[in-house]
Protein backbone atom coordinates (compact mmCIF):
# COMPACT_ATOMS: atom_id res chain seq x y z
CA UNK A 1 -109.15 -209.42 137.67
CA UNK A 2 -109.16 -212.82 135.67
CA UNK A 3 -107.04 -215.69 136.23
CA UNK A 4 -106.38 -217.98 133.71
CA UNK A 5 -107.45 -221.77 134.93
CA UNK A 6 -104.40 -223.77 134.59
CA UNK A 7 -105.60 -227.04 136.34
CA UNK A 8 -108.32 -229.72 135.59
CA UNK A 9 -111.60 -230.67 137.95
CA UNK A 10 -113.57 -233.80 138.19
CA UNK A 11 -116.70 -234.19 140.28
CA UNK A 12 -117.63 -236.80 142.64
CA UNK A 13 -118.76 -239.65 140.31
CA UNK A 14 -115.46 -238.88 138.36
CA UNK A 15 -113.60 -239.25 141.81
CA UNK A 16 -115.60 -241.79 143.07
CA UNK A 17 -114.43 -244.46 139.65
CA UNK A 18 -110.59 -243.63 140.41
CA UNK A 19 -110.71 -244.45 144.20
CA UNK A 20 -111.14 -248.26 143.18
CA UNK A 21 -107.47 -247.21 141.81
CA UNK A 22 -104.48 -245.76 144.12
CA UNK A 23 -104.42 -241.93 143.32
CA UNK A 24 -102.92 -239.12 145.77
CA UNK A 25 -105.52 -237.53 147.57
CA UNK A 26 -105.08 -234.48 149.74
CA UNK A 27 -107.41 -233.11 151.75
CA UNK A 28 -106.49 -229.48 152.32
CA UNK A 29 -109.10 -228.28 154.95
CA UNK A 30 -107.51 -227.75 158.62
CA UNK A 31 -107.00 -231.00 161.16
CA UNK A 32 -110.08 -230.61 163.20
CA UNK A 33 -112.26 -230.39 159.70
CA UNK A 34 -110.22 -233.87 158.38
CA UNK A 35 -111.32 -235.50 161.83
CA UNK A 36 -114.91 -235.11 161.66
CA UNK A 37 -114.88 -236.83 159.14
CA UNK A 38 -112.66 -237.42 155.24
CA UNK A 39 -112.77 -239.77 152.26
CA UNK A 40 -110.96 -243.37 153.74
CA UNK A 41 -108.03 -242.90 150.96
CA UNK A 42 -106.71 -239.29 151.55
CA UNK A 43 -103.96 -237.88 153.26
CA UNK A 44 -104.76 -234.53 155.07
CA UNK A 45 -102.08 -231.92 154.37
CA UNK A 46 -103.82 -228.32 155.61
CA UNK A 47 -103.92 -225.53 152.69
CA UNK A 48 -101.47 -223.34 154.90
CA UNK A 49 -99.20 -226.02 154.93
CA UNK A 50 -99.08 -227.38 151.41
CA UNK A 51 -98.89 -223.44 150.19
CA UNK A 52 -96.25 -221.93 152.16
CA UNK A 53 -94.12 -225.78 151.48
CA UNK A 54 -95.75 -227.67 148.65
CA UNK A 55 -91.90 -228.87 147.53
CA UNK A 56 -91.67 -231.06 151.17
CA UNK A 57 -94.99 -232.35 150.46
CA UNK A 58 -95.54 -233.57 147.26
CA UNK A 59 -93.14 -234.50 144.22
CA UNK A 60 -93.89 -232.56 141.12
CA UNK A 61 -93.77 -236.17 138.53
CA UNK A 62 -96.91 -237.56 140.49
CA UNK A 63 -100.28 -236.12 140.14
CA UNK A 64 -102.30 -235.26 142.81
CA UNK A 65 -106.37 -234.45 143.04
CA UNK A 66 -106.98 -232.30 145.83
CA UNK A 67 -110.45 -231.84 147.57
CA UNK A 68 -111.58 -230.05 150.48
CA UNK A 69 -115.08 -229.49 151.96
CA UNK A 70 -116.91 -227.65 148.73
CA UNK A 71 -114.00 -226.81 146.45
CA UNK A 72 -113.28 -223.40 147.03
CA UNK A 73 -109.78 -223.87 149.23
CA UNK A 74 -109.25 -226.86 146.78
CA UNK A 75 -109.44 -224.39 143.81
CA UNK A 76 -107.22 -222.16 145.27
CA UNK A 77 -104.19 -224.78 145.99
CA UNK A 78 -104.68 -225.82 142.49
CA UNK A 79 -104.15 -222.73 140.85
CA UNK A 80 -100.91 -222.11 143.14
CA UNK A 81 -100.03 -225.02 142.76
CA UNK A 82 -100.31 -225.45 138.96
CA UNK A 83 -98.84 -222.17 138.39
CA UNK A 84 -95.36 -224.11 140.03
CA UNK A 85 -95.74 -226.92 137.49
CA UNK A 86 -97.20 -229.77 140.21
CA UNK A 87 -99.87 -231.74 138.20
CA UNK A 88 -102.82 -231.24 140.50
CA UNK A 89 -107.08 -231.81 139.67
CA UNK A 90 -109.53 -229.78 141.15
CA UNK A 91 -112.31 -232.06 143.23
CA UNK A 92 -115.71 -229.85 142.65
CA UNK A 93 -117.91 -229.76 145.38
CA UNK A 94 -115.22 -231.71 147.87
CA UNK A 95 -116.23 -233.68 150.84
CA UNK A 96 -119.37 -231.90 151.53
CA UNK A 97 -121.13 -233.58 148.29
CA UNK A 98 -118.91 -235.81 147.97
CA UNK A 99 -119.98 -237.62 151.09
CA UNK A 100 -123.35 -237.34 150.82
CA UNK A 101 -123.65 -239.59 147.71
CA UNK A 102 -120.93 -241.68 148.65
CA UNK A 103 -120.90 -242.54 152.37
CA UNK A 104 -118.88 -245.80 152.25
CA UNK A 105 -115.77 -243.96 151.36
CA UNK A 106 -116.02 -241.86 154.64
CA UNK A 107 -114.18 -242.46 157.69
């Protein structure tokens, strides 16, 4: 079974021009994951959480580019996500990548 891709992705050096900019980023991967280490700039809002409750979270006028540790949990929220109208981007290859090209964005 095919689903139809119904959100946008960037890559690092695409994420790494709009952080100089204030953009929401959410970082879906779980608490302990976030703390080891997460770009400076995003807010940590685990996949469970921003699934089962993405109305609480986020509103649907902003956009959001979500990211997690290689883009597979990030992929998923977007698709759920974009299928109830929030504006959300795909971050390919997520924190994991991510990091290791651009270490002064990590906390």
């Amino acid at each position: 079974m095919f689903f139809k891709k119904n959100y946008e992705s960037i890559d690092a050096s695409e994420l790494n021009a709009l952080l100089a900019k204030k953009i929401n980023l959410i970082d879906v991967r779980e608490v302990y994951e976030f703390r080891s280490g997460h770009i400076k700039s995003s807010k940590n809002i685990p996949m469970v959480g921003i699934m089962n409750n993405a109305s609480h979270f986020l509103n649907k006028n902003e956009t959001y580019y979500i990211i997690c540790l290689s883009g597979a949990r990030s992929s998923q929220v977007c698709h759920r996500l974009a299928a109830s109208d929030f504006k959300v981007i795909n971050v390919k290859g997520g924190t994991g990548y991510f990091g290791m090209i651009y270490k002064e964005h990590i906390a």
